[in-house]
N, C-alpha and C. Protein backbone atom coordinates (compact mmCIF):
# COMPACT_ATOMS: atom_id res chain seq x y z
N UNK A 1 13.79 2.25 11.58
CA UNK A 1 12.81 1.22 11.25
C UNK A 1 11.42 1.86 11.19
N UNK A 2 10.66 1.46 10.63
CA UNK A 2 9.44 1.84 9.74
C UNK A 2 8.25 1.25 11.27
N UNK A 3 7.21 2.57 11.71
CA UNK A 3 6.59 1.71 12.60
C UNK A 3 5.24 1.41 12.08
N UNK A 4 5.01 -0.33 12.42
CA UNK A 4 3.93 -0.47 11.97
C UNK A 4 2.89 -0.97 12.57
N UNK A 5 2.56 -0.65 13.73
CA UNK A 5 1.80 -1.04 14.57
C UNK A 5 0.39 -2.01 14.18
N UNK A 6 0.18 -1.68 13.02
CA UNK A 6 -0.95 -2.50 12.16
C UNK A 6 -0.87 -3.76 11.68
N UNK A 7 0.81 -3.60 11.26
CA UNK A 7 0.68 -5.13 10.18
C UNK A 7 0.56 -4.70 8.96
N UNK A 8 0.61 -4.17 8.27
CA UNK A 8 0.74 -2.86 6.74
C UNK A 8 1.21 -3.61 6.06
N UNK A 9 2.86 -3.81 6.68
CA UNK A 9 3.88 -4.96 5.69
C UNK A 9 4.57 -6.36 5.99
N UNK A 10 3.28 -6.69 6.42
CA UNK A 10 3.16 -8.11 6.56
C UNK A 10 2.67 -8.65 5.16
N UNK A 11 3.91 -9.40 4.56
CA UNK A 11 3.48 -10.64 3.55
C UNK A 11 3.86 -12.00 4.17
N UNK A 12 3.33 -12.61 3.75
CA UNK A 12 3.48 -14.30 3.87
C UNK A 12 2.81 -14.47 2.04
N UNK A 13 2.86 -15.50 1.76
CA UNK A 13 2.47 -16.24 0.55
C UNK A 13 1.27 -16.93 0.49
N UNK A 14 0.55 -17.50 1.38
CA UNK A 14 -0.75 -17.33 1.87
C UNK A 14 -1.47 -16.58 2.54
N UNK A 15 -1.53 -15.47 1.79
CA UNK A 15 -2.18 -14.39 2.01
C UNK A 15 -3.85 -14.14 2.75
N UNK A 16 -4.36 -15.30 2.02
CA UNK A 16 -5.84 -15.74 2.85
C UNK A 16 -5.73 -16.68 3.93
N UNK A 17 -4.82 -16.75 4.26
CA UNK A 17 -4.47 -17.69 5.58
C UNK A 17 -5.48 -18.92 5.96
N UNK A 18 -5.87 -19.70 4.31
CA UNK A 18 -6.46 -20.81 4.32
C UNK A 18 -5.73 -22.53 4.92
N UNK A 19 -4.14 -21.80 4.56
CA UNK A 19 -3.31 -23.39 4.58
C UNK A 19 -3.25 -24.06 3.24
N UNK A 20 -3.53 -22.92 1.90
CA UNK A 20 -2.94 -23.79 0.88
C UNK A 20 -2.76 -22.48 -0.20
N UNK A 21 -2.02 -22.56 -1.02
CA UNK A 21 -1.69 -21.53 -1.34
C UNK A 21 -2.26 -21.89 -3.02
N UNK A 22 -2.76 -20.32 -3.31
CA UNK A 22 -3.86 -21.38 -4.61
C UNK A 22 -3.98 -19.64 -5.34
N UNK A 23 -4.91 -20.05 -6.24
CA UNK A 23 -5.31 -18.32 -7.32
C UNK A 23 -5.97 -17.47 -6.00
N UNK A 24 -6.60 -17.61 -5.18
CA UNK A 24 -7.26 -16.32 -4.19
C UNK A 24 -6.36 -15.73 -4.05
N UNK A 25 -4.66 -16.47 -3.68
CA UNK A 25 -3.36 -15.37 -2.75
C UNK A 25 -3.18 -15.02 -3.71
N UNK A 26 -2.85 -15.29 -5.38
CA UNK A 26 -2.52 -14.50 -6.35
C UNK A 26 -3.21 -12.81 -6.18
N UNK A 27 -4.94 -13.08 -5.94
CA UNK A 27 -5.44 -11.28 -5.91
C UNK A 27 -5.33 -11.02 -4.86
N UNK A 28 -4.83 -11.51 -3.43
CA UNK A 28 -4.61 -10.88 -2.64
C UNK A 28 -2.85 -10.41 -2.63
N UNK A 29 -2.13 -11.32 -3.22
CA UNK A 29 -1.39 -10.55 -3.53
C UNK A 29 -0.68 -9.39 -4.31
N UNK A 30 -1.49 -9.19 -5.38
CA UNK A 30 -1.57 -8.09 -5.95
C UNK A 30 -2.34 -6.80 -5.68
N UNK A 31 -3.01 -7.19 -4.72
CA UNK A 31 -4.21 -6.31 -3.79
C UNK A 31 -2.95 -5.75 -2.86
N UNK A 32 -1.80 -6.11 -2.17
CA UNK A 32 -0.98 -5.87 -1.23
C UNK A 32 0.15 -4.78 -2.04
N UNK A 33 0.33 -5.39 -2.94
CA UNK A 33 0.97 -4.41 -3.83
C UNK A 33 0.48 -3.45 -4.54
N UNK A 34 -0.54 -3.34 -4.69
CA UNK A 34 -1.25 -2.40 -5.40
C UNK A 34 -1.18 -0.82 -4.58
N UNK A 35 -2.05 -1.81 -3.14
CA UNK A 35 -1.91 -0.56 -2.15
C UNK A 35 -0.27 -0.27 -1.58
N UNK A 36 0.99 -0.92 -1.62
CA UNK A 36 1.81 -0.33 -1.26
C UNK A 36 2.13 1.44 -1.17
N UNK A 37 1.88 1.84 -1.98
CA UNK A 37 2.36 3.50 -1.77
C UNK A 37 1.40 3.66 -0.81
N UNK A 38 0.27 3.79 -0.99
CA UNK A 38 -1.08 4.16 0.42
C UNK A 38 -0.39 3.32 1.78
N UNK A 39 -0.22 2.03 2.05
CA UNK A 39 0.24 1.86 3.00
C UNK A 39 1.49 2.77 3.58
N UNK A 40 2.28 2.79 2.56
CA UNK A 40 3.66 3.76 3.13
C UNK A 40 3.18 5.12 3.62
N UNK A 41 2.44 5.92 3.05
CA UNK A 41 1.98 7.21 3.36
C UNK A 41 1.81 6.80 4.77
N UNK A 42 0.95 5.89 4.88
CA UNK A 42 -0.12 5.68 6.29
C UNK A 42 1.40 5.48 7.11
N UNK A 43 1.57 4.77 7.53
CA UNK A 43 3.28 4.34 8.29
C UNK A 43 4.00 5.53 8.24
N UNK A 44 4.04 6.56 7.51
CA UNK A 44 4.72 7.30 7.53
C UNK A 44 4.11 8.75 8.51
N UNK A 45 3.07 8.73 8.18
CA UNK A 45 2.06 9.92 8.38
C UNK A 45 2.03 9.64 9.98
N UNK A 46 2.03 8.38 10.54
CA UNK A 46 1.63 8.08 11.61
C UNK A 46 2.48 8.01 12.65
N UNK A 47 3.82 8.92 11.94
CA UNK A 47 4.79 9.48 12.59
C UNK A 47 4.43 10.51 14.17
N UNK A 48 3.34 11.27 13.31
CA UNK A 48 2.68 12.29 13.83
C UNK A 48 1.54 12.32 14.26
N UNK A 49 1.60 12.00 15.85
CA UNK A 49 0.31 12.00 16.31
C UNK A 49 -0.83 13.21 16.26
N UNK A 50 -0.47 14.27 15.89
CA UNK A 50 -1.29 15.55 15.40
C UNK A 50 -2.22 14.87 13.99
N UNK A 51 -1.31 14.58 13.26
CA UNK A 51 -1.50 14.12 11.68
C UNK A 51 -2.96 12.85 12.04
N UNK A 52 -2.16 12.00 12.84
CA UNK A 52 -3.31 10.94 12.75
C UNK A 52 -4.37 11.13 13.05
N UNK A 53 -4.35 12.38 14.38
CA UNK A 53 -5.64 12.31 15.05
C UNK A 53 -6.74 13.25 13.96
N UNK A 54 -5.84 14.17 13.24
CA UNK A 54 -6.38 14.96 12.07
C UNK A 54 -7.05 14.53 10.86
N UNK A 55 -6.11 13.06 10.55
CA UNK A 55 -7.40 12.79 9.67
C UNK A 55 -7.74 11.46 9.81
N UNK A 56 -7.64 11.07 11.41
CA UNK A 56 -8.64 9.61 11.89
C UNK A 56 -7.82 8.82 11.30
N UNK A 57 -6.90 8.38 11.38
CA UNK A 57 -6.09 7.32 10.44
C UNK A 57 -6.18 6.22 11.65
N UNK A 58 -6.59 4.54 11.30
CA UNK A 58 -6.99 3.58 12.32
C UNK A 58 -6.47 2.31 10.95
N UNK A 59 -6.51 1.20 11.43
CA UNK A 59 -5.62 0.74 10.98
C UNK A 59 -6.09 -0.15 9.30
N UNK A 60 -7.83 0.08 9.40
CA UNK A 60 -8.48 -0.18 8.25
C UNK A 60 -8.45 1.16 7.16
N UNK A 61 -7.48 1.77 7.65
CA UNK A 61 -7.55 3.51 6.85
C UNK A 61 -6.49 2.82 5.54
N UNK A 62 -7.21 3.60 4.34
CA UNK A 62 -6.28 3.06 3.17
C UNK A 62 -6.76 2.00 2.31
N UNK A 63 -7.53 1.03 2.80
CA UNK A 63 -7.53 -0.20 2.24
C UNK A 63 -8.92 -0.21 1.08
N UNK A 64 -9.69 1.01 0.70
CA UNK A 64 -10.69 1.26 0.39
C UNK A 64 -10.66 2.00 -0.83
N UNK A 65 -11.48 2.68 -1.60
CA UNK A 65 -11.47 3.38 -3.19
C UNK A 65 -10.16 4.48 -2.59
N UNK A 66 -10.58 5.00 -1.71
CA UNK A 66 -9.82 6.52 -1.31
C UNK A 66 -8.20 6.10 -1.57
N UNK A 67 -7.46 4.73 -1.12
CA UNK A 67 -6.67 3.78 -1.12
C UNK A 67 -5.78 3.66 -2.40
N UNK A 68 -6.90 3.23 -3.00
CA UNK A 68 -6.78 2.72 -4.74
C UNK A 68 -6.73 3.72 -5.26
N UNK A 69 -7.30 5.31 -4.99
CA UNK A 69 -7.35 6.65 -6.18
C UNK A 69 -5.88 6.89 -5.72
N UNK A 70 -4.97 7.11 -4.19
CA UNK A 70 -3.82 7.36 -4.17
C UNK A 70 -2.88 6.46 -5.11
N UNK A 71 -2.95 5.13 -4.83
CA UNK A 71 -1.87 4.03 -5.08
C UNK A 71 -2.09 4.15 -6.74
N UNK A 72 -3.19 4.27 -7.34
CA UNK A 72 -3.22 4.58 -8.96
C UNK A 72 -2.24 5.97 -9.23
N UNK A 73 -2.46 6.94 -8.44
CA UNK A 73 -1.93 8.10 -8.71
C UNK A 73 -0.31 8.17 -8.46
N UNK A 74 0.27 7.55 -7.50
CA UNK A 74 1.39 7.41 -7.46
C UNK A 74 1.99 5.97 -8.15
N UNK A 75 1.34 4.89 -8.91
CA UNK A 75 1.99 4.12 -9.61
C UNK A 75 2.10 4.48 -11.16
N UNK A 76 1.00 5.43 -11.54
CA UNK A 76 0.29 5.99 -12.79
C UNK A 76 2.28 6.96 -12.86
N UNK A 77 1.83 7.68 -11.14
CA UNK A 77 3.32 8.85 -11.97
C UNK A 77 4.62 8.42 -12.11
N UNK A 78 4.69 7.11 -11.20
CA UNK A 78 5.76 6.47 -11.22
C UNK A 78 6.31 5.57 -13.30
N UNK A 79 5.84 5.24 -13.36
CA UNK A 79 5.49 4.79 -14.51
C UNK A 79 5.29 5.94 -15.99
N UNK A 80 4.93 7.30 -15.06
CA UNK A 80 5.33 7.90 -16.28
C UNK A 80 6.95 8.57 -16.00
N UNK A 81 7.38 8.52 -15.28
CA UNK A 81 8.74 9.19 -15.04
C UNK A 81 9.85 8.40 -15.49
N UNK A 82 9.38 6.59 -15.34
CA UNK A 82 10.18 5.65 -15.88
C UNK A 82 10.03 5.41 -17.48
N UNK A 83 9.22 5.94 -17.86
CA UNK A 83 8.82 6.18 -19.44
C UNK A 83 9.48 7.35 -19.97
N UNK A 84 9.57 8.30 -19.13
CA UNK A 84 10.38 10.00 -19.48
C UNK A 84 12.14 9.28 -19.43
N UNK A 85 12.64 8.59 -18.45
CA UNK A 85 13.44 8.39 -17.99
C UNK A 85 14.36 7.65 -19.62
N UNK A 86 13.26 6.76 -19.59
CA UNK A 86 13.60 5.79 -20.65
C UNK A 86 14.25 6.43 -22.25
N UNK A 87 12.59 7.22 -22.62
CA UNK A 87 13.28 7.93 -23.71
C UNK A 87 14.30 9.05 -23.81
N UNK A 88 14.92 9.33 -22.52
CA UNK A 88 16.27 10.30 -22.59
C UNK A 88 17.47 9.54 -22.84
N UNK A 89 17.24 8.30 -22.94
CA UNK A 89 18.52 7.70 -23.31
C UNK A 89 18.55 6.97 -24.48
């Protein structure tokens, strides 16, 4: 099991935890998915308490541009491999 001491992969469907579920949870839920790969790194990385203390990882780590340049970079390659994938068949 995956440790997540943060709350990383916590969804609910009211995401803004207003009590009504409306267009805000729509960008927060695509905000949750977006960062998925960055969250996984983080959960993963935090295997290793050497690792964390090395590069300060706390539980707002990830959620920021630095966040978004990973999660672009690994959905960008994901997406091209399923495009390579595609035209071999």
């Amino acid at each position: 099991m995956i440790q997540d001491s943060c709350g990383r992969f916590n969804f609910i469907a009211d995401m803004n935890k207003d009590g009504v579920f409306d267009i805000n949870d729509i960008g927060k839920i695509a905000e949750f998915i977006w960062f998925l790969p960055t969250k996984t790194a983080l959960v993963l990385a935090s295997y290793s308490p050497d690792l964390v203390k090395l590069l300060a990882i706390h539980c707002k780590t990830g959620v920021s541009w630095g966040g978004g340049v990973f999660s672009l970079i690994v959905w960008a390659s994901l997406l091209i491999v399923i495009v390579e994938l595609g035209e071999e068949t």
